[in-house]
Protein backbone atom coordinates (compact mmCIF):
# COMPACT_ATOMS: atom_id res chain seq x y z
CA UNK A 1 -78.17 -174.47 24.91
CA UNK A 2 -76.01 -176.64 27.16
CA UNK A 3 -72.09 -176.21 27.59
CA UNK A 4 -71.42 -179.26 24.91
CA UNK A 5 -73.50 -177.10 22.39
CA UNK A 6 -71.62 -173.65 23.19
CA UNK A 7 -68.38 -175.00 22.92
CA UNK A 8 -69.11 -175.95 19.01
CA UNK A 9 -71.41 -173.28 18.22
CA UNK A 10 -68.69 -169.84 18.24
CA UNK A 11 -69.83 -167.14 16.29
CA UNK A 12 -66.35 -167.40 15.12
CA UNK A 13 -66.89 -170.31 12.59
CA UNK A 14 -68.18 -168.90 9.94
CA UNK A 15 -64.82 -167.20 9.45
CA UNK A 16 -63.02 -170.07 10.22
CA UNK A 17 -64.72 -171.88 7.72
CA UNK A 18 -65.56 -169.22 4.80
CA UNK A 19 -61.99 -167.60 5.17
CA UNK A 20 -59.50 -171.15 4.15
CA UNK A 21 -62.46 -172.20 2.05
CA UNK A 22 -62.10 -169.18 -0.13
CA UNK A 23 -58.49 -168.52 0.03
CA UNK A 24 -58.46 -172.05 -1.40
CA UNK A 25 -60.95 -171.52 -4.01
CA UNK A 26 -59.32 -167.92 -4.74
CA UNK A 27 -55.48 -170.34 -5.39
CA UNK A 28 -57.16 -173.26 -7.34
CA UNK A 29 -58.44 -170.32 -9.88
CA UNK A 30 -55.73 -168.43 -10.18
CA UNK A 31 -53.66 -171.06 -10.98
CA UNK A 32 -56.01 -172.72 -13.29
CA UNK A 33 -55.76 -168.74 -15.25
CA UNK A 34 -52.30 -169.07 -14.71
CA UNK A 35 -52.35 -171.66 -17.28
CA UNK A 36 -54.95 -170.36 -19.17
CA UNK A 37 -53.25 -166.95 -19.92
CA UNK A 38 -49.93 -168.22 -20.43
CA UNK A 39 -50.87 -170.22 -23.05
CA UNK A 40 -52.72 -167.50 -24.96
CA UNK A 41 -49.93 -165.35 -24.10
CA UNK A 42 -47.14 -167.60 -25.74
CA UNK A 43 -49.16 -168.93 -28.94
CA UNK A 44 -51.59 -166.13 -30.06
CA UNK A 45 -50.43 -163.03 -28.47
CA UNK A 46 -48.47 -161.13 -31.57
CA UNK A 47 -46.08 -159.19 -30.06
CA UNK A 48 -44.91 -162.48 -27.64
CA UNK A 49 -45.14 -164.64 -30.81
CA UNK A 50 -43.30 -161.92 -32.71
CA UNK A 51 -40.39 -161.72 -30.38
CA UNK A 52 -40.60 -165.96 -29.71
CA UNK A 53 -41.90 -167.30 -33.14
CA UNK A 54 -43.12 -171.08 -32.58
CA UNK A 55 -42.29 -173.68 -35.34
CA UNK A 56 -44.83 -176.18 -36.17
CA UNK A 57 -47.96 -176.96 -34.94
CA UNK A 58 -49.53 -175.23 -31.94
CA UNK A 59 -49.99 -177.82 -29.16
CA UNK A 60 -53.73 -178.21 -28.16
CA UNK A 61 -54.71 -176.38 -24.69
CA UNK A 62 -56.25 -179.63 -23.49
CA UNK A 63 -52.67 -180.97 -22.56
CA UNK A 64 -52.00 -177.76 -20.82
CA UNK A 65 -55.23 -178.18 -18.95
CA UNK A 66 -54.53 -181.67 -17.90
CA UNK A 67 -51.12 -181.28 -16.43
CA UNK A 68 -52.85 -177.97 -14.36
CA UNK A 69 -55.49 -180.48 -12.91
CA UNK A 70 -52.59 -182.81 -12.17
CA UNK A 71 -49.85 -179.98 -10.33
CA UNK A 72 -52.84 -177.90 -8.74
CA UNK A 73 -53.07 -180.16 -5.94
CA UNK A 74 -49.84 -180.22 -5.06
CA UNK A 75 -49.54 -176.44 -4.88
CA UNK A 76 -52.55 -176.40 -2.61
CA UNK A 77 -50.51 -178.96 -0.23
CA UNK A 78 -47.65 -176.91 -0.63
CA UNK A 79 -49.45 -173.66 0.47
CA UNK A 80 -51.08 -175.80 3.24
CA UNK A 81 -47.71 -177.06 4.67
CA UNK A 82 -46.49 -173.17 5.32
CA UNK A 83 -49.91 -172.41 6.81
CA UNK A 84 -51.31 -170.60 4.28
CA UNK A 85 -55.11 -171.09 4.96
CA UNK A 86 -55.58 -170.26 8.29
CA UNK A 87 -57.08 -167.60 9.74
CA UNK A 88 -56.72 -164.39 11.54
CA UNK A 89 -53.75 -163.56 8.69
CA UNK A 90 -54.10 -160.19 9.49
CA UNK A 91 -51.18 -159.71 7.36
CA UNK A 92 -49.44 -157.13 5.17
CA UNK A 93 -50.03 -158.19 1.48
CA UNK A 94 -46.33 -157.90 0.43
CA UNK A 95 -45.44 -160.47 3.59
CA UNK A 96 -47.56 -162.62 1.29
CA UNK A 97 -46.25 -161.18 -2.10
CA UNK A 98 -42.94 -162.67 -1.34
CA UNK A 99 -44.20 -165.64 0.56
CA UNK A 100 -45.88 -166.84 -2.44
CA UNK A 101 -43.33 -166.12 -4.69
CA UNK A 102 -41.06 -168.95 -3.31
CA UNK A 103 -44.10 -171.60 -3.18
CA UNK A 104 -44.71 -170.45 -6.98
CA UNK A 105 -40.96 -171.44 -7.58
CA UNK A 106 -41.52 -175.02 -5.59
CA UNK A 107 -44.43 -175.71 -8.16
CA UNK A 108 -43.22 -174.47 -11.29
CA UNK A 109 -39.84 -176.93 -10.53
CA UNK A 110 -42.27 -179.87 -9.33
CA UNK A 111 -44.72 -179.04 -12.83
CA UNK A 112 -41.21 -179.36 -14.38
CA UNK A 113 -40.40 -183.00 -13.06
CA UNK A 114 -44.23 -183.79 -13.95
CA UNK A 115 -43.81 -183.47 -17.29
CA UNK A 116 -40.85 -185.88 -17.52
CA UNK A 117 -43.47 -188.58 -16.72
CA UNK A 118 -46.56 -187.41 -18.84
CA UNK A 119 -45.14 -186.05 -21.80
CA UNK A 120 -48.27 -185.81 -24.14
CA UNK A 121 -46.34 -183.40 -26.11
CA UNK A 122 -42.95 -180.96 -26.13
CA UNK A 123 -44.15 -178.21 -23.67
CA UNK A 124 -43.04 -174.59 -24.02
CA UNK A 125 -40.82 -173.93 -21.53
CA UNK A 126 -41.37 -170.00 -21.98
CA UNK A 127 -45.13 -171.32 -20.86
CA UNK A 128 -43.76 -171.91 -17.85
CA UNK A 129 -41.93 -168.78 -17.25
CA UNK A 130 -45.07 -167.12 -17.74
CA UNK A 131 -47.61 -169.53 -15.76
CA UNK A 132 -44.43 -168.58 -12.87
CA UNK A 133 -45.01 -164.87 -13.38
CA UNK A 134 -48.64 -164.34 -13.49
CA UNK A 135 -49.21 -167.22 -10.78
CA UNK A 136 -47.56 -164.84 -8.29
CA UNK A 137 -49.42 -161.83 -9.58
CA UNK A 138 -52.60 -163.82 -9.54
CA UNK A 139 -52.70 -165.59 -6.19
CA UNK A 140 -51.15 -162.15 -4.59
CA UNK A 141 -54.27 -160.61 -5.66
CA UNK A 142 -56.73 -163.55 -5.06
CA UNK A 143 -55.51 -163.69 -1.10
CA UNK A 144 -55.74 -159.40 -0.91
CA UNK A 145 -59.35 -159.77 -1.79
CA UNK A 146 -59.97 -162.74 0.70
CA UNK A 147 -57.92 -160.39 3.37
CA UNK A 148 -60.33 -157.34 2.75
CA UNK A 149 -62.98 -159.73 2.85
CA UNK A 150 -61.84 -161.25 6.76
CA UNK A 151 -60.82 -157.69 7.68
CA UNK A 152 -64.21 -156.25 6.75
CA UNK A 153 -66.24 -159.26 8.87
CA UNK A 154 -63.82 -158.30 11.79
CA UNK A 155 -64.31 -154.53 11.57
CA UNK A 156 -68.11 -155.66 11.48
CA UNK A 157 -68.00 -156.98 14.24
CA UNK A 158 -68.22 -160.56 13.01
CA UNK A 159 -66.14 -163.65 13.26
CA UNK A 160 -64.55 -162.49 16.67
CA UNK A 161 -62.61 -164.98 19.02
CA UNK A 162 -63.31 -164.23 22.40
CA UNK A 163 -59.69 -163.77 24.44
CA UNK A 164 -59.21 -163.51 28.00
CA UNK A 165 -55.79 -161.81 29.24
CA UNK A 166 -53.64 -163.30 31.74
CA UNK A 167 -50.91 -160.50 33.73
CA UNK A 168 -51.68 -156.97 34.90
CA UNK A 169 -48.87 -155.44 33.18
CA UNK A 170 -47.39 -152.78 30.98
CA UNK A 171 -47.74 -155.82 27.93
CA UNK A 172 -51.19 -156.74 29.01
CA UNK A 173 -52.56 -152.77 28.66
CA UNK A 174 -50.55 -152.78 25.22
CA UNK A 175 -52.36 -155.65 24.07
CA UNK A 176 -55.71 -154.60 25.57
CA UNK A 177 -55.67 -151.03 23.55
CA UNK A 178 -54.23 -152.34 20.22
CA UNK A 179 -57.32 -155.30 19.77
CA UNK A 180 -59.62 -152.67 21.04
CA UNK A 181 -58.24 -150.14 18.48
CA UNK A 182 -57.58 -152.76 15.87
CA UNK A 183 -60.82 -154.66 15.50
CA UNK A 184 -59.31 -155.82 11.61
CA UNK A 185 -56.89 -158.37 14.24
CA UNK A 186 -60.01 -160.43 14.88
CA UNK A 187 -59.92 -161.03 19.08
CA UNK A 188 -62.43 -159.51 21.40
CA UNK A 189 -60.76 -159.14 24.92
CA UNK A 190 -63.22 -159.65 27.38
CA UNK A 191 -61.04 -158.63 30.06
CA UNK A 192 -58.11 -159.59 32.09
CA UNK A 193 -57.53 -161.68 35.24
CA UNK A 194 -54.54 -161.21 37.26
CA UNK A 195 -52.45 -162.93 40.50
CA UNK A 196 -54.88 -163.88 43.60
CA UNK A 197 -52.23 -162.20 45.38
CA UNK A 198 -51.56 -159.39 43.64
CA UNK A 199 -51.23 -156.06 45.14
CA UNK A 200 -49.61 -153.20 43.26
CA UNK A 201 -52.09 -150.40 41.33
CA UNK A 202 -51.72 -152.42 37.98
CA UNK A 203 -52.27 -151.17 34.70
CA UNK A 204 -55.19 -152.60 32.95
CA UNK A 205 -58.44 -150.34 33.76
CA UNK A 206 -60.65 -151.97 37.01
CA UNK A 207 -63.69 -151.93 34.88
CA UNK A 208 -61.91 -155.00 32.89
CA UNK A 209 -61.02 -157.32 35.28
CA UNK A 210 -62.97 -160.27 35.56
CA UNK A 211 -61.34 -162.14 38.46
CA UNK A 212 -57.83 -163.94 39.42
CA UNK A 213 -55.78 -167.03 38.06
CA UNK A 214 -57.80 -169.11 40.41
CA UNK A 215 -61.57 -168.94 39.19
CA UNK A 216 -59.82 -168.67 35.10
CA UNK A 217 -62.24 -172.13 33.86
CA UNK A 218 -65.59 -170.66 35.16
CA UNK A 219 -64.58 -167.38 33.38
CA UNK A 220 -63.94 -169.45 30.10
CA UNK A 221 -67.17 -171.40 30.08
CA UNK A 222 -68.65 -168.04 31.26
CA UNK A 223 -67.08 -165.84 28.59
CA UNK A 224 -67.14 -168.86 26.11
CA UNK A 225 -63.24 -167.35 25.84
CA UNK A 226 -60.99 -169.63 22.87
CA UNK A 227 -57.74 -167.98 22.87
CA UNK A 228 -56.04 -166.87 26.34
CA UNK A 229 -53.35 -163.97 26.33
CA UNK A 230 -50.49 -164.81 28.25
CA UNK A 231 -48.69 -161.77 29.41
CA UNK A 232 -46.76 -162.41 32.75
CA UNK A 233 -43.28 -161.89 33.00
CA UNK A 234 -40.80 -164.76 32.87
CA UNK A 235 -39.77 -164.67 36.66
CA UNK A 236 -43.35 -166.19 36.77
CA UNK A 237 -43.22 -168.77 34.31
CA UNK A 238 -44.29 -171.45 36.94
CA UNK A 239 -47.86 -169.71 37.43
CA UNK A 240 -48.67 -170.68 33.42
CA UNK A 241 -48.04 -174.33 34.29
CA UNK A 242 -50.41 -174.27 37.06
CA UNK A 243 -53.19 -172.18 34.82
CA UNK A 244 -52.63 -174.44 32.28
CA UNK A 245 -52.94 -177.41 34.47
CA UNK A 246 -56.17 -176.17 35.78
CA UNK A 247 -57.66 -175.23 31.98
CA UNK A 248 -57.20 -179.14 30.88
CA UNK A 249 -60.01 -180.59 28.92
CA UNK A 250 -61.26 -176.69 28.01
CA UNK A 251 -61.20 -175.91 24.55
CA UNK A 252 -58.76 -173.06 24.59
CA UNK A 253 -55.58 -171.67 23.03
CA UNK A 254 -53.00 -170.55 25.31
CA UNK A 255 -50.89 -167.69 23.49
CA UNK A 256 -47.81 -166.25 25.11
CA UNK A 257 -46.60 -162.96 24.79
CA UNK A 258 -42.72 -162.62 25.43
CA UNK A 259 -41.82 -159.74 28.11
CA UNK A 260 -38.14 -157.99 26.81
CA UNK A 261 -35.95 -160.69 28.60
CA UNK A 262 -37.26 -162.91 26.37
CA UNK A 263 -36.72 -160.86 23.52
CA UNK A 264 -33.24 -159.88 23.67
CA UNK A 265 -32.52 -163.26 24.06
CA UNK A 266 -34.26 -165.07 21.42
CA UNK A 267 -31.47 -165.14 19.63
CA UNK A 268 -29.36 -167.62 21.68
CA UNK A 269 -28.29 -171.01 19.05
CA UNK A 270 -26.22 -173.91 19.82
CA UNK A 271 -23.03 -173.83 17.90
CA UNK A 272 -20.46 -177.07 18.30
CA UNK A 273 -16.81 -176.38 17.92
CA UNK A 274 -14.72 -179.25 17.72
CA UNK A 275 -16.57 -180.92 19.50
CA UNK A 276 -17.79 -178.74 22.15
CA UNK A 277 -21.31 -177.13 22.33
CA UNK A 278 -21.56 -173.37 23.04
CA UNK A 279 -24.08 -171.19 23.63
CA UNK A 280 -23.95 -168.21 20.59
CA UNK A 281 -25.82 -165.61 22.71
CA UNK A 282 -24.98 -162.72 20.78
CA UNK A 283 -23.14 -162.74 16.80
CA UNK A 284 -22.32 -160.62 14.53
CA UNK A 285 -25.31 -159.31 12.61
CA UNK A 286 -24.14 -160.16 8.96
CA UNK A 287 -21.05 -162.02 7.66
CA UNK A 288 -18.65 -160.31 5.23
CA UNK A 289 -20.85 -161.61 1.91
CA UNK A 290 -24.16 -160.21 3.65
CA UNK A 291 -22.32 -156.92 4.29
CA UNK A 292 -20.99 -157.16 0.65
CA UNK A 293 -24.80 -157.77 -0.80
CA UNK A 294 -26.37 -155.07 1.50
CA UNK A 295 -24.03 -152.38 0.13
CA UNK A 296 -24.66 -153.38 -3.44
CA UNK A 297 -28.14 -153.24 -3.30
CA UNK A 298 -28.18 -149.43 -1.17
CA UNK A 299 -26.02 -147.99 -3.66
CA UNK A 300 -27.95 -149.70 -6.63
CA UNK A 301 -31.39 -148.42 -4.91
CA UNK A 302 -29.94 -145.09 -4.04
CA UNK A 303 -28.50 -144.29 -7.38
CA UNK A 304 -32.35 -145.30 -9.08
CA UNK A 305 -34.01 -143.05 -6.53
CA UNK A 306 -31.51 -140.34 -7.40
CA UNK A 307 -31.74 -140.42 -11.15
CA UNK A 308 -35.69 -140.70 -11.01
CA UNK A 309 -36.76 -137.83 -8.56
CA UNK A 310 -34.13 -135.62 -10.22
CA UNK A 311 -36.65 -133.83 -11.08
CA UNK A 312 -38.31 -133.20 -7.76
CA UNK A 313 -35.22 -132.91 -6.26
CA UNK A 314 -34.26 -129.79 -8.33
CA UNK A 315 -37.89 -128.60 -7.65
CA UNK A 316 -37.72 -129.11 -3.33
CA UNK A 317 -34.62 -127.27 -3.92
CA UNK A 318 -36.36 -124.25 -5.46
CA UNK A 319 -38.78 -124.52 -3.16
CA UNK A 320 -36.87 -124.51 0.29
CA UNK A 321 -34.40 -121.66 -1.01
CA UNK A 322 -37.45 -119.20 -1.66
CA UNK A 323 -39.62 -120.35 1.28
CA UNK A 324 -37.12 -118.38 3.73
CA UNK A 325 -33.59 -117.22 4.12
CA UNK A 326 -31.23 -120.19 4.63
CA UNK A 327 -29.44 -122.75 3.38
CA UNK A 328 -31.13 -125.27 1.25
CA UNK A 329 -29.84 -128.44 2.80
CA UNK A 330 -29.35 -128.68 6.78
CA UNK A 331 -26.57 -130.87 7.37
CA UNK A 332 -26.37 -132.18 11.10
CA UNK A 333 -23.68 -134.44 12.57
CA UNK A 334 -24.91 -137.99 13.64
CA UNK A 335 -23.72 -141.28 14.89
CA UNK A 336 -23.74 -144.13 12.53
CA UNK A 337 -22.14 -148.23 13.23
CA UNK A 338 -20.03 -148.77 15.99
CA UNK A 339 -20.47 -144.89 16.80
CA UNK A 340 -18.86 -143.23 13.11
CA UNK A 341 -19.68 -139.22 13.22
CA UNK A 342 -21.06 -138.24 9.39
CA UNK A 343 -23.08 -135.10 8.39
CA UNK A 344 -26.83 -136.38 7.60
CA UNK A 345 -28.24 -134.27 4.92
CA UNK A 346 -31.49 -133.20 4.74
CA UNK A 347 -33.81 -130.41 3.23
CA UNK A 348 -34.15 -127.62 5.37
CA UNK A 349 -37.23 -127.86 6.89
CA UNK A 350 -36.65 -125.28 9.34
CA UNK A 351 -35.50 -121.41 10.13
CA UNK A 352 -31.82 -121.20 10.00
CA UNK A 353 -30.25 -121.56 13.62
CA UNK A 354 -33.01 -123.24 14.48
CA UNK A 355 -31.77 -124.81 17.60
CA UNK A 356 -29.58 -121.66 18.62
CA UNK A 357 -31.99 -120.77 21.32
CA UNK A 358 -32.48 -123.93 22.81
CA UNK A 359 -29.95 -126.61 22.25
CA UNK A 360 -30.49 -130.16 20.71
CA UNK A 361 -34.49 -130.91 21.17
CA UNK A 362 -36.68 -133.39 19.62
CA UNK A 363 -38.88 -131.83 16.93
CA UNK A 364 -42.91 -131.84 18.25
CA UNK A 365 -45.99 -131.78 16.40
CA UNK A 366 -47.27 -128.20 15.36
CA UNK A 367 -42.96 -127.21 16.21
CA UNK A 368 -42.90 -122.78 15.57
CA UNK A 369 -39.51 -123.76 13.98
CA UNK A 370 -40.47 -124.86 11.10
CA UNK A 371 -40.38 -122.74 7.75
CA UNK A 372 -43.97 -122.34 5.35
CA UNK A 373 -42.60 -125.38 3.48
CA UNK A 374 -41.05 -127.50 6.04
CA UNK A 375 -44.21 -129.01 7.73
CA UNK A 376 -44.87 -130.75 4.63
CA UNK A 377 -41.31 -131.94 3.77
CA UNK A 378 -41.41 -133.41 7.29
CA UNK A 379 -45.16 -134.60 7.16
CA UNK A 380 -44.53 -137.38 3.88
CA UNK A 381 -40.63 -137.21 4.67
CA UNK A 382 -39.68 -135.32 1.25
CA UNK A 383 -36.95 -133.76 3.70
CA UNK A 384 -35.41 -136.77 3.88
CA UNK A 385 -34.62 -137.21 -0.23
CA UNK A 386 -30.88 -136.08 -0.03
CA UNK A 387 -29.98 -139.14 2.34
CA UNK A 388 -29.84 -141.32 -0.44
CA UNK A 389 -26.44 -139.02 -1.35
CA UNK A 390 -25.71 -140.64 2.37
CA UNK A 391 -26.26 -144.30 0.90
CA UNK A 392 -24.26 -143.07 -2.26
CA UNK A 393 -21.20 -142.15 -0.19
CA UNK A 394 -21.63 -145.70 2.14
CA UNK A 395 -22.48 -143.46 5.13
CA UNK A 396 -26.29 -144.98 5.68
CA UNK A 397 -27.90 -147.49 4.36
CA UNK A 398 -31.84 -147.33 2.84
CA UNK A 399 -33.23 -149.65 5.99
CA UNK A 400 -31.59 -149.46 9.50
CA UNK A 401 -31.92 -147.65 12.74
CA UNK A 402 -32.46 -144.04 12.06
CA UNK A 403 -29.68 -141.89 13.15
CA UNK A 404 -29.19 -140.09 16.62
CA UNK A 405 -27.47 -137.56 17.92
CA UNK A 406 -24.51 -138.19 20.18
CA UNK A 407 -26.42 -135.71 22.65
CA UNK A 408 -29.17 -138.25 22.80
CA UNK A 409 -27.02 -141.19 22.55
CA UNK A 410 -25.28 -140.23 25.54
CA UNK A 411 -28.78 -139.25 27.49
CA UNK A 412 -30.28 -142.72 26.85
CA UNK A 413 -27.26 -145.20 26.81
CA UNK A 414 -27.02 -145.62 30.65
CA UNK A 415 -31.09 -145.74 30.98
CA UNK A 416 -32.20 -147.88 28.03
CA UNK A 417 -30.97 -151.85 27.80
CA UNK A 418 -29.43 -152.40 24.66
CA UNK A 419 -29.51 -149.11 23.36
CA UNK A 420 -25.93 -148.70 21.89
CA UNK A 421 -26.94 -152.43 20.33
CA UNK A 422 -28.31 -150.38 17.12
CA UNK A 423 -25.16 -149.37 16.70
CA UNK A 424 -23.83 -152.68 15.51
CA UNK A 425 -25.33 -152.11 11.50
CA UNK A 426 -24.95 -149.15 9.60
CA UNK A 427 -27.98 -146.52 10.09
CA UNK A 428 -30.97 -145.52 7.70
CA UNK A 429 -32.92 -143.39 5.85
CA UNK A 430 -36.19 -145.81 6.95
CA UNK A 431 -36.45 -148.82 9.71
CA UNK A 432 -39.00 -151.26 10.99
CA UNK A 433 -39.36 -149.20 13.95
CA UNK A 434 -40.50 -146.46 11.77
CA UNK A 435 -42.84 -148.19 9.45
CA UNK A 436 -44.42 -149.69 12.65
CA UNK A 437 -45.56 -146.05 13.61
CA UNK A 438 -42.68 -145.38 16.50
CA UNK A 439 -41.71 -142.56 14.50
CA UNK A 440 -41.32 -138.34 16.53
CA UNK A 441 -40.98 -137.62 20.10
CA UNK A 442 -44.22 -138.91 21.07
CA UNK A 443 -43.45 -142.94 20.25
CA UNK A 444 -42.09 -145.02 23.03
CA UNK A 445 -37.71 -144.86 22.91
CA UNK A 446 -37.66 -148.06 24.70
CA UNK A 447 -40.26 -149.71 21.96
CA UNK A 448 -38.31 -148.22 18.83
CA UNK A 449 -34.93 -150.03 20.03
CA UNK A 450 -37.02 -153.57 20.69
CA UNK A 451 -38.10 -153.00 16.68
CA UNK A 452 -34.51 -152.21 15.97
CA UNK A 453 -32.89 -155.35 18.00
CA UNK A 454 -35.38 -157.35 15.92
CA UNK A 455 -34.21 -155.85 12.61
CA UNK A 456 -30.79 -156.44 13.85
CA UNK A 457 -30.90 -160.05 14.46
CA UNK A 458 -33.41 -160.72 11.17
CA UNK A 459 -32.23 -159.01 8.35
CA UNK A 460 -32.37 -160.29 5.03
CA UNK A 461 -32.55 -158.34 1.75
CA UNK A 462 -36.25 -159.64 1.75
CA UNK A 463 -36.88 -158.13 4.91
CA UNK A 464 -35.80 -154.95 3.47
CA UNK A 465 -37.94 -154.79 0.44
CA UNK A 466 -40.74 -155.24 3.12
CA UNK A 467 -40.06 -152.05 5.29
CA UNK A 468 -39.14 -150.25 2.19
CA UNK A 469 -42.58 -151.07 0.58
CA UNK A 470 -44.13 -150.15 4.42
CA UNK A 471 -42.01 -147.31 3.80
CA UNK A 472 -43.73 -145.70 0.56
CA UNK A 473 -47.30 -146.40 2.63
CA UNK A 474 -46.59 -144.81 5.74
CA UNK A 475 -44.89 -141.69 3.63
CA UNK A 476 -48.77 -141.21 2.43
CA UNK A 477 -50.94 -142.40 5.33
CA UNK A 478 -49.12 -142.46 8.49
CA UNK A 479 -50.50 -140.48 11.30
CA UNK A 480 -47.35 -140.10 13.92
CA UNK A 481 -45.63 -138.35 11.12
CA UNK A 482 -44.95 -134.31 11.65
């Protein structure tokens, strides 16, 4: 097989093929039952019909079916022009949830206009509302079955795209471990190349380098490599010019990885004032209204979880207060926004005076501290349950940083960029540190406050049903927690 031939025979087509073709097939029929089931729902379901009785005539299905044929194209373009049937979407099924829930919106409004220009007959508009609903249900459940589907060919082995890595750093070994861990992400590093004049010990294992910038095309045609993963720091920005300069005409991706300069200032926008452009690199993480909306929705959230686990609060409470002498909650001062002391609450999940011995220290996996109960309090974070009285009384909020110490803020300001930056937003019971496993002693301090910056800068109330919904599945199956 000559070069011409490899280059359009990767084992990595089938999945680029099968994987859009069935995620398309998967929307086309879950729309089409969209409109199927809606319109048994609305005209022969009794208890619907009950509620909603329908004068006249029932309206044949065959108009129903026609106007589907006519709007499921345009959904499909719709879901096409967000990038919906690509592949390696490695990811999280309520990213997509939510996703489609606004392109559901965009075609039930569109099937709306439609029918101002083909009106065979009145159409039901509670029809609608229920094609709307069990759309989102239905897709959302189509695309998890095509994701099992791509994660199971990657986990097989199957469907890989060969990557090369460019940088011998801290990124590059990070990278390296978590495709060789995580084979669901679909890449199969075949090793890394670094500077012909580099010099320094490195951190990607010797057995995986395949050479230096200079020889990076015969390692591609060698390798049959498709995606290259950039991970040099910016001070050497001018390198990727030259390496992409020299990879012209190759059939490769060139993928960037951003070092933390980057990332702490990705947030820099343009803002004109009269007149006059300025650069906005840093702003207040949420207006007034934002601030006003986040409140509402902890203490709405907070009072639900309260008035549920009632129940199991009352029974943790039992539980703690017979396990050993004590105290049943364990109330410990923290720092919240802009450095406000409040007493987190928690469940004792420890011998009273815990700490007398030894001072503030982070808890550690298999700790002698804790009491016959506490391990498992800690383990799916049932200790945490009274910090929704926190939320109640506006001193946390359900997503955020998680609370420190001042002991450790004070240890870690001076050392850590951007530390004291998670101060800016109130503190909370979960984060997207947390539900990204950077959770105990043992997860990277200087990793958890990138995931917090992030939060920071992108927060949205939709962004917080995510983490909370990462939340309940970590609680369950993480395995940092202790």
């Amino acid at each position: 097989m000559n070069y011409i031939e490899q280059k359009f025979n990767k084992k990595s087509q089938k999945g680029e093929f099968l994987v859009p073709l069935f995620n398309i097939i998967s929307d086309i029929v879950a729309i089409e039952a969209s409109f199927l089931l809606a319109y048994w729902l609305r005209f022969y379901f009794t208890p619907l019909v009950d509620i909603f009785p329908f004068a006249g005539e029932i309206p044949p299905l065959q108009g129903y079916i026609q106007l589907s044929l006519m709007v499921i194209p345009v959904w499909i373009l719709v879901f096409q022009a967000r990038k919906m049937y690509r592949t390696k979407r490695v990811v999280f099924i309520f990213d997509e949830f939510f996703l489609i829930g606004r392109l559901a919106t965009f075609g039930i409004i569109f099937s709306f206009g439609l029918i101002f220009f083909y009106r065979v007959f009145p159409y039901s508009r509670l029809v609608f509302l229920l094609i709307w609903m069990i759309s989102i249900i239905l897709i959302t459940l189509g695309r998890y079955a095509v994701l099992k589907y791509e994660k199971n060919l990657y986990n097989k082995g199957k469907s890989f795209k060969d990557a090369l890595i460019v940088g011998n750093t801290q990124t590059a070994l990070d990278i390296y471990n978590n495709f060789q861990n995580h084979k669901y992400a679909g890449f199969k590093i075949a090793g890394f190349i670094e500077d012909d004049n580099f010099s320094g010990t490195g951190f990607m294992p010797d057995n995986a380098r395949l050479g230096s910038y200079s020889n990076i095309v015969e390692l591609i045609q060698e390798h049959n490599i498709e995606t290259v993963l950039v991970t040099i720091p910016s001070h050497e920005h001018d390198k990727l010019l030259d390496l992409m300069k020299a990879c012209e005409g190759e059939n490769v991706e060139f993928l960037m990885v951003p070092d933390f300069l980057e990332v702490i200032t990705s947030s820099v926008r343009v803002q004109e004032i009269d007149g006059i452009p300025f650069l906005k690199i840093k702003s207040i993480p949420m207006n007034i209204w934002n601030r006003i909306l986040k409140r509402a929705f902890d203490f709405l959230f907070a009072l639900s979880v309260m008035l549920v686990s009632s129940p199991l609060f009352i029974m943790l409470s039992l539980l703690v207060k017979l396990s050993s002498k004590g105290p049943v909650f364990y109330k410990q001062e923290r720092l919240s926004m802009t450095g406000k002391k409040f007493y987190m609450i928690k469940f004792r999940s420890m011998h009273d005076n815990a700490e007398k011995s030894t001072g503030a220290v982070y808890v550690k996996k298999g700790d002698s501290r804790y009491t016959s109960i506490g391990e498992f309090l800690r383990k799916y974070s049932l200790d945490e349950l009274p910090q929704f009285l926190n939320v109640l009384k506006g001193e946390m909020s359900i997503v955020g940083p998680r609370p420190e110490r001042e002991h450790f803020i004070n240890m870690f300001k001076n050392k850590i960029p951007k530390y004291l930056d998670r101060h800016r937003v109130k503190c909370g019971i979960t984060g997207w540190a947390q539900v990204n496993g950077l959770r105990g002693s043992d997860s990277s301090i200087e990793k958890r406050i990138e995931y917090d910056i992030y939060y920071i800068e992108h927060w949205s109330i939709i962004f917080d049903l995510k983490i909370i919904i990462k939340t309940i599945k970590e609680m369950f199956f993480s395995k940092a927690a202790f």
